[in-house]
Protein backbone atom coordinates (compact mmCIF):
# COMPACT_ATOMS: atom_id res chain seq x y z
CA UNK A 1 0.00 0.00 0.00
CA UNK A 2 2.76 2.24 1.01
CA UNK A 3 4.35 1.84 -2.85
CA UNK A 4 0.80 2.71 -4.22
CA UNK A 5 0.78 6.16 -2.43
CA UNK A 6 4.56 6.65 -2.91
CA UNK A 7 3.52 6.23 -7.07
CA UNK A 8 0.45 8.64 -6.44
CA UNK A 9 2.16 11.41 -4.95
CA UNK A 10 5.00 11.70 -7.10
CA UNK A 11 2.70 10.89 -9.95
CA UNK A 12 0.82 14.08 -8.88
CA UNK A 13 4.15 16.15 -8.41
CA UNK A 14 5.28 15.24 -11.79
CA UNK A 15 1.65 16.58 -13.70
CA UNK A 16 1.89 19.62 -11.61
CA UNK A 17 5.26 20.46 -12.64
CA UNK A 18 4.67 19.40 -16.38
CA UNK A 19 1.30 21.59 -16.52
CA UNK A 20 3.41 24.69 -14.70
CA UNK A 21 6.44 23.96 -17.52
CA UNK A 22 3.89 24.31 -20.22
CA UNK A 23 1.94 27.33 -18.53
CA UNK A 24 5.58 28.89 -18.24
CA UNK A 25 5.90 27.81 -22.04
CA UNK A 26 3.07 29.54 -23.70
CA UNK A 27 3.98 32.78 -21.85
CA UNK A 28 7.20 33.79 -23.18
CA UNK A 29 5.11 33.63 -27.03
CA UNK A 30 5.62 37.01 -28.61
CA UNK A 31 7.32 39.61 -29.76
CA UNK A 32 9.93 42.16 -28.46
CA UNK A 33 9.63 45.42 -30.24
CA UNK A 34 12.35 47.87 -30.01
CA UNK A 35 12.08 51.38 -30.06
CA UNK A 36 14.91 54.43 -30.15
CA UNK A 37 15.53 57.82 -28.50
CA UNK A 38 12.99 59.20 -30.72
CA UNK A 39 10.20 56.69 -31.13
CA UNK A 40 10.34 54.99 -33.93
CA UNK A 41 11.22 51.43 -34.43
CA UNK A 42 14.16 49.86 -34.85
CA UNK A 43 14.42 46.25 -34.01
CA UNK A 44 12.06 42.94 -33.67
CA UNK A 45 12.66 40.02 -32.04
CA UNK A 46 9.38 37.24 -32.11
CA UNK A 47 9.53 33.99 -30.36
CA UNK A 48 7.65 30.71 -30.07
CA UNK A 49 5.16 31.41 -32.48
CA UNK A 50 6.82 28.83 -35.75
CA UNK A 51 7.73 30.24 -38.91
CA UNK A 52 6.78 33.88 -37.39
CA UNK A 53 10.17 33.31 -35.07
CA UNK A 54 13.07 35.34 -35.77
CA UNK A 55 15.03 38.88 -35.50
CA UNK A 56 15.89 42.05 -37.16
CA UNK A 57 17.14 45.30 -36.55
CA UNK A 58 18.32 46.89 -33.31
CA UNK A 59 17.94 45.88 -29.75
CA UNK A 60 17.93 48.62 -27.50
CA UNK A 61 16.35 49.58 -23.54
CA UNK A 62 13.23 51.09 -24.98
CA UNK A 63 11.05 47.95 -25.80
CA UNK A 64 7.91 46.61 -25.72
CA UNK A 65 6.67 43.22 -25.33
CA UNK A 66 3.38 42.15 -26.86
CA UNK A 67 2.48 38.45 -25.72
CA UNK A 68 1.08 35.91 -27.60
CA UNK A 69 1.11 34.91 -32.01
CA UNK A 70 -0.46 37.10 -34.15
CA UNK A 71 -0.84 37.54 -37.66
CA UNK A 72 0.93 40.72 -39.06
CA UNK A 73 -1.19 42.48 -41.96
């Protein structure tokens, strides 16, 4: 019996983690955007969202972060 409970609680330790790993996961989906002194943009840096993933431009201290995977138009 003791095994059985043993299983269960690490069983149940293990899901938790896993559904906190994906939870931590889907929250760094997005994009940096990157801004200078005056404004305008100068850099991009998306992440997690597939063929959408990559970088250009600048990174500076003036960003923005815009979570999740859109579609640009």
């Amino acid at each position: 019996m003791r095994r059985i409970g043993m299983f269960a609680a690490v069983f149940a330790v293990a899901l938790a983690g896993s559904v906190s790993f994906n939870a931590l996961a889907n929250s760094w989906q997005g994009t940096w955007y990157y801004y200078n002194a005056e404004g305008a943009q100068v850099g991009k840096w998306t992440a997690g969202c597939g063929a959408a993933d990559g970088r250009w431009g600048t990174v500076t201290e003036n960003k923005r972060f815009v979570q999740g995977c859109a579609v640009e138009s």
